[in-house]
N, C-alpha and C. Protein backbone atom coordinates (compact mmCIF):
# COMPACT_ATOMS: atom_id res chain seq x y z
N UNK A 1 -145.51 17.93 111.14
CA UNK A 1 -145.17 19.19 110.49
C UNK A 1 -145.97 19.29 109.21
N UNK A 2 -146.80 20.62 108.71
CA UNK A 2 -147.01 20.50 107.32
C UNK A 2 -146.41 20.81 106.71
N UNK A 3 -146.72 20.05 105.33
CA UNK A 3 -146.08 20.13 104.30
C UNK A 3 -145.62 21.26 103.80
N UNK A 4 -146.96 21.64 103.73
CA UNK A 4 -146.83 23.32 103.20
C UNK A 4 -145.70 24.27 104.00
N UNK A 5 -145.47 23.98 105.44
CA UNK A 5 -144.61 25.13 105.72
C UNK A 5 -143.20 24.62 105.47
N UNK A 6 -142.79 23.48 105.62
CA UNK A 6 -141.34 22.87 104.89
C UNK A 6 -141.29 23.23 103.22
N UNK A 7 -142.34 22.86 102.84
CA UNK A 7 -141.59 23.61 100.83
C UNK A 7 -141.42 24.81 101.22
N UNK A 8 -142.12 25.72 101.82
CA UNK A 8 -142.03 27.17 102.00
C UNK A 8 -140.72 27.04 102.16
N UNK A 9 -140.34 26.87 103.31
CA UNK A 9 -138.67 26.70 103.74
C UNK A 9 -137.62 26.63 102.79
N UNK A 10 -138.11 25.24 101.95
CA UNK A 10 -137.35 24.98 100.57
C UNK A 10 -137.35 26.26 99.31
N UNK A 11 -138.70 26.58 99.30
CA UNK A 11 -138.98 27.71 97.97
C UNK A 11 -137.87 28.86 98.27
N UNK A 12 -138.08 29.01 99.78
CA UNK A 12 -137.39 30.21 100.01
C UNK A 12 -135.82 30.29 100.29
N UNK A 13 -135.84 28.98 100.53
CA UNK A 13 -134.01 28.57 100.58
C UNK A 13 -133.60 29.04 99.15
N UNK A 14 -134.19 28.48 97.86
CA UNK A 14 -133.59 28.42 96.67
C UNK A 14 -133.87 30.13 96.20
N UNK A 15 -135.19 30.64 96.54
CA UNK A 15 -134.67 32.13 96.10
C UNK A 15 -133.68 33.13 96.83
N UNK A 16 -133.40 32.57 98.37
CA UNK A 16 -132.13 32.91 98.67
C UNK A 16 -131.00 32.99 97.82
N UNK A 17 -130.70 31.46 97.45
CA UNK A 17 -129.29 31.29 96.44
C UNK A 17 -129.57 32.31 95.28
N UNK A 18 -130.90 32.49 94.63
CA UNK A 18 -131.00 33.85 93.97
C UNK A 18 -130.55 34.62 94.06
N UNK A 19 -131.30 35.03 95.21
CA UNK A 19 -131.06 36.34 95.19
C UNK A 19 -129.62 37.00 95.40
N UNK A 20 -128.46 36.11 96.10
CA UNK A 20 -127.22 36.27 96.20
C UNK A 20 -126.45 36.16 95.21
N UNK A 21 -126.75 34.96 94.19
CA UNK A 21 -125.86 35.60 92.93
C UNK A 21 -126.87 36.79 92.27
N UNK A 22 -127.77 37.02 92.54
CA UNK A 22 -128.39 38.85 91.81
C UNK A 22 -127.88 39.58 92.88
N UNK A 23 -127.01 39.49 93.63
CA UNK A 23 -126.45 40.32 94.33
C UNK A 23 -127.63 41.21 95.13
N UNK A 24 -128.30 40.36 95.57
CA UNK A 24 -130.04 41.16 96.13
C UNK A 24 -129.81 41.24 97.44
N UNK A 25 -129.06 42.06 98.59
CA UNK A 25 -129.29 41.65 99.77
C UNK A 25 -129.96 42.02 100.41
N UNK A 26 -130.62 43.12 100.19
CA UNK A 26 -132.30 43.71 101.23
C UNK A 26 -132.99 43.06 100.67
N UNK A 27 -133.61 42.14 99.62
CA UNK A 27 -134.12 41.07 99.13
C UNK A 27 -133.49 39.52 99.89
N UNK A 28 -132.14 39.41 99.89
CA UNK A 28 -132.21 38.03 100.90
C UNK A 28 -132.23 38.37 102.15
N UNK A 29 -132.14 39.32 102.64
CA UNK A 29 -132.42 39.56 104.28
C UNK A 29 -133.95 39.37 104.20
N UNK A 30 -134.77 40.06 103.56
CA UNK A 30 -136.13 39.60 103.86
C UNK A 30 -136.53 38.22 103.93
N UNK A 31 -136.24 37.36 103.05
CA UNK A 31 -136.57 36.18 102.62
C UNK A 31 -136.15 35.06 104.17
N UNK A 32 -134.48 35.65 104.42
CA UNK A 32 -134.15 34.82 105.77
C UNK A 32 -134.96 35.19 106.43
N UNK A 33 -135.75 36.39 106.79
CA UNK A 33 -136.59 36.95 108.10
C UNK A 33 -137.44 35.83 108.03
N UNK A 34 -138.23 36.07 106.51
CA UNK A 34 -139.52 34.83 106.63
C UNK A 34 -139.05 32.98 106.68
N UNK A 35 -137.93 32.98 106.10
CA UNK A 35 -137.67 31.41 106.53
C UNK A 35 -137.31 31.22 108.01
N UNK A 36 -136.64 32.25 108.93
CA UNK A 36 -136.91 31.79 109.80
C UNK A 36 -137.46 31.91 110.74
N UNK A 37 -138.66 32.66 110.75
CA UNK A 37 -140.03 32.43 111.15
C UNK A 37 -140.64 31.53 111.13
N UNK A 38 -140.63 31.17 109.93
CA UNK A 38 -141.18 29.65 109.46
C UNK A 38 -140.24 28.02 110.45
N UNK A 39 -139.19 28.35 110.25
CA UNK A 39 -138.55 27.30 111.10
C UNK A 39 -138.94 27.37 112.48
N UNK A 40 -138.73 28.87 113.26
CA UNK A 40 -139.55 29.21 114.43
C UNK A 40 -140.65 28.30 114.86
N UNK A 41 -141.39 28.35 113.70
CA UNK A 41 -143.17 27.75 113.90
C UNK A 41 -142.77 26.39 114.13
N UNK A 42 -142.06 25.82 113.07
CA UNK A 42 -142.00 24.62 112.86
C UNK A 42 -141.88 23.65 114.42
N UNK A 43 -140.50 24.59 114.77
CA UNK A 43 -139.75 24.21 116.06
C UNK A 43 -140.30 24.23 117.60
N UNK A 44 -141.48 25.01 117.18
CA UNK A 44 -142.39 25.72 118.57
C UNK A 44 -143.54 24.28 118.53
N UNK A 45 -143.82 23.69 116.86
CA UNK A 45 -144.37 22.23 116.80
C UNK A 45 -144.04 21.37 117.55
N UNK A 46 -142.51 21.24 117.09
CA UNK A 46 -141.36 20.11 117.21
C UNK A 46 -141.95 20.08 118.95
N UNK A 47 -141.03 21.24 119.37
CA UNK A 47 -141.60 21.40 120.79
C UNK A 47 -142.47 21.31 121.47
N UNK A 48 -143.62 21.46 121.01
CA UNK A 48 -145.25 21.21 121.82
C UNK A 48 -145.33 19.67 121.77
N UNK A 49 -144.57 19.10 121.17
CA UNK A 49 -144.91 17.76 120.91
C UNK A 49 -143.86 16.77 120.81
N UNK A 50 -143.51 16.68 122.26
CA UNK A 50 -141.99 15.92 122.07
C UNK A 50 -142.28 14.25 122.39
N UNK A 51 -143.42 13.73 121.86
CA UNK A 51 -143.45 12.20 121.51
C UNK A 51 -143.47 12.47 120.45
N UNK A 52 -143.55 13.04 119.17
CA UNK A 52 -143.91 12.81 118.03
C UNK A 52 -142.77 12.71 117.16
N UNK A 53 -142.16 11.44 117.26
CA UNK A 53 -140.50 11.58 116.64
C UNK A 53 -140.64 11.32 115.28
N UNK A 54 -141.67 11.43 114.53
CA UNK A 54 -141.69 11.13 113.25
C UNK A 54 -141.64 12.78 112.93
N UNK A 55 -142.20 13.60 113.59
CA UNK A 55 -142.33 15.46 113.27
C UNK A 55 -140.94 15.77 113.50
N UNK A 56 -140.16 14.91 114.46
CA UNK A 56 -138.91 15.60 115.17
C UNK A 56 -137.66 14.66 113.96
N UNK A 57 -138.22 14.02 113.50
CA UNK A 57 -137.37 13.35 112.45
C UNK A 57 -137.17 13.92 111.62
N UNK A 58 -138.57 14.67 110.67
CA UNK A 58 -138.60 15.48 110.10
C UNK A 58 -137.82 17.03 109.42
N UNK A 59 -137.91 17.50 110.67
CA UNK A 59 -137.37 18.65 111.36
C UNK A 59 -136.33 18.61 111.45
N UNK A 60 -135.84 17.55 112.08
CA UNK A 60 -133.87 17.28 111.93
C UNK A 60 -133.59 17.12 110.42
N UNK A 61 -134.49 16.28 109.48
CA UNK A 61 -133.88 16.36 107.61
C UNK A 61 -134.07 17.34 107.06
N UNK A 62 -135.12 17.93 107.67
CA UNK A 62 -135.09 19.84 106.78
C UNK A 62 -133.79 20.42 107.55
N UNK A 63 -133.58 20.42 108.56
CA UNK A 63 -132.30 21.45 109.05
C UNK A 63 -130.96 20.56 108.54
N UNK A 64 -131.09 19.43 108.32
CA UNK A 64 -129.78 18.96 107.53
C UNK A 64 -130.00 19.01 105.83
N UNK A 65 -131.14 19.73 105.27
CA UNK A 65 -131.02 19.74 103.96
C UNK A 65 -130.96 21.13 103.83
N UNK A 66 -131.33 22.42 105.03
CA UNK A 66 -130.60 23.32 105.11
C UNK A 66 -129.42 24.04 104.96
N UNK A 67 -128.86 22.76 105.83
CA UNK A 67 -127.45 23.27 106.18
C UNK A 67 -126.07 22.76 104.60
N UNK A 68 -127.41 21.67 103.92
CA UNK A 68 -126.59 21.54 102.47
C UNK A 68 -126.82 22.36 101.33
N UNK A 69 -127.88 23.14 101.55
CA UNK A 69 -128.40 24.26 100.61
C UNK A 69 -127.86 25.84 100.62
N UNK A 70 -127.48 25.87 102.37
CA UNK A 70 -126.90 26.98 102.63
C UNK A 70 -125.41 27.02 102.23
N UNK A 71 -124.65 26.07 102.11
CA UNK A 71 -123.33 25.87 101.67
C UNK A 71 -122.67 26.73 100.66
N UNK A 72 -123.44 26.45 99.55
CA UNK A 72 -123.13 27.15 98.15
C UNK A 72 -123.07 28.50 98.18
N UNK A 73 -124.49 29.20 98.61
CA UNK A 73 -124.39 30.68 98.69
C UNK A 73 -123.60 31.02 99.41
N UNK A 74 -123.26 30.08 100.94
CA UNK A 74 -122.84 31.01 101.98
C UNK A 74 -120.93 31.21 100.84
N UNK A 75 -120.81 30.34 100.32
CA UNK A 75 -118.90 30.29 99.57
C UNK A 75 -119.84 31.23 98.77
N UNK A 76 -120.62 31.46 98.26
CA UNK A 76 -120.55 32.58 97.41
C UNK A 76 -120.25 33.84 97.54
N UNK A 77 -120.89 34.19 99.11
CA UNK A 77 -120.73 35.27 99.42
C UNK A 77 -120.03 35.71 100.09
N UNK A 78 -118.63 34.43 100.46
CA UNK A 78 -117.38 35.29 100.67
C UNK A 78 -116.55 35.07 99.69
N UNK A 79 -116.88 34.81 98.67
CA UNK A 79 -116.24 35.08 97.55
C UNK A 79 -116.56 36.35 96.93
N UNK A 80 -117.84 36.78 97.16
CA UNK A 80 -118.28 38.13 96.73
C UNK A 80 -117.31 39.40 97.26
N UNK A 81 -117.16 38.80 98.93
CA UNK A 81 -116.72 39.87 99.73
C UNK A 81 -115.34 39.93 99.86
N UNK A 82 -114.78 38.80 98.92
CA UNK A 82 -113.59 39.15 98.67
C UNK A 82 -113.28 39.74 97.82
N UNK A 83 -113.41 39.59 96.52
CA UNK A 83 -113.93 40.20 95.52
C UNK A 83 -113.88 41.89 95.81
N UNK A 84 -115.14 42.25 96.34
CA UNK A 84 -115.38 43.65 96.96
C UNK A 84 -114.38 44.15 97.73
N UNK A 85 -113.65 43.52 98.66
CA UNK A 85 -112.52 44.12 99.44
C UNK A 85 -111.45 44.08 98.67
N UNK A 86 -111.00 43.80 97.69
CA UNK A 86 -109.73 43.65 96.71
C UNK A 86 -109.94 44.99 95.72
N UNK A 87 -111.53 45.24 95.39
CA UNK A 87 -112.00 46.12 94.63
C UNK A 87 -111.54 47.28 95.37
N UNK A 88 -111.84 47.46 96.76
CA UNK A 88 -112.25 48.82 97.25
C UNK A 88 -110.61 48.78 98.12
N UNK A 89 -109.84 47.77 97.67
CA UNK A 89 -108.41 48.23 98.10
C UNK A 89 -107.92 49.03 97.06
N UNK A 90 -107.68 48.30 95.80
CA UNK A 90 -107.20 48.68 94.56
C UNK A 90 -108.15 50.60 94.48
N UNK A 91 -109.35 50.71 94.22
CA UNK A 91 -109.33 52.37 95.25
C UNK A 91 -108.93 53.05 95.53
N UNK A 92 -108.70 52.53 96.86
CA UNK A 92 -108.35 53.48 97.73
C UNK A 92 -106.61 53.47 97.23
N UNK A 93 -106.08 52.84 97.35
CA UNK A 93 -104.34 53.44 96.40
C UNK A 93 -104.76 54.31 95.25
N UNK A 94 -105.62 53.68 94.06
CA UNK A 94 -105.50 55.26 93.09
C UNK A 94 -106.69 56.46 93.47
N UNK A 95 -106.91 56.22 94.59
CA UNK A 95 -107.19 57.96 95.41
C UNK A 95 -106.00 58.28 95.86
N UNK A 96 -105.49 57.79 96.87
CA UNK A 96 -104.11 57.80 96.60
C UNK A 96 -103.49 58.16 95.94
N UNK A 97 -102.81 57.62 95.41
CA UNK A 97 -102.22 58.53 94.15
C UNK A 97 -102.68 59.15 92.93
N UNK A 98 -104.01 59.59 92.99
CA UNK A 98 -104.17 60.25 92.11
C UNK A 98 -104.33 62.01 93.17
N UNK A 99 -104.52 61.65 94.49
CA UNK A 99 -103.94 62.77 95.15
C UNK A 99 -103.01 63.35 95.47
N UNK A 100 -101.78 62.24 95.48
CA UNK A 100 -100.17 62.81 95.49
C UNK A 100 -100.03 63.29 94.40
N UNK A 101 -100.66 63.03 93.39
CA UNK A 101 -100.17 63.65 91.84
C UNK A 101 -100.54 65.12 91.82
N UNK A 102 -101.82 64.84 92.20
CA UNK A 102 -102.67 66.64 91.74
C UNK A 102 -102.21 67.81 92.80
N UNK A 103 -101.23 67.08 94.05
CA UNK A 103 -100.25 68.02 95.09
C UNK A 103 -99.40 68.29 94.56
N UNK A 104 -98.86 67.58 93.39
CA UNK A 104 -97.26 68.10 92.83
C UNK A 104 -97.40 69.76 92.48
């Protein structure tokens, strides 16, 4: 595997976690498009070349340093969306009642 396309992976993992606390999400949807493209490639490697267990070794510690990088944002962002659904409850009651009022 090169190097270069695993930091990519990494660079773009961490401006993920960015971009989610900047609350960026047509900015982290892009970013996942290109990381996983990039894993795509990686994996289409992995695959063309299934003696090469040092590439396939590889490949298994980036997707397990993935899956420890993705952790944080992913609690972030249902913390966000809880957050947001508590927001847009509290709302919708004073539409609510600020419409039973203006019927009196």
């Amino acid at each position: 595997m090169e190097d270069r396309r695993a930091r990519n992976v990494k660079l773009l993992t961490h401006r993920i976690a960015e971009f989610i606390e900047a609350f960026n999400i047509e900015g982290c949807n892009l970013l996942l498009e290109q990381r996983l493209e990039l894993l795509a490639d990686i994996q289409n490697e992995v695959a063309a070349n299934p003696k090469d267990e040092a590439l396939a070794a590889e490949f298994h510690d980036l997707l397990i340093w993935l899956e420890q990088q993705d952790a944080q944002p992913q609690d972030k962002v249902v913390e966000l969306k809880a957050k947001y659904q508590l927001k847009l409850s509290k709302q919708k009651k004073a539409n609510v009642a600020i419409k039973q009022y203006t019927s009196l």
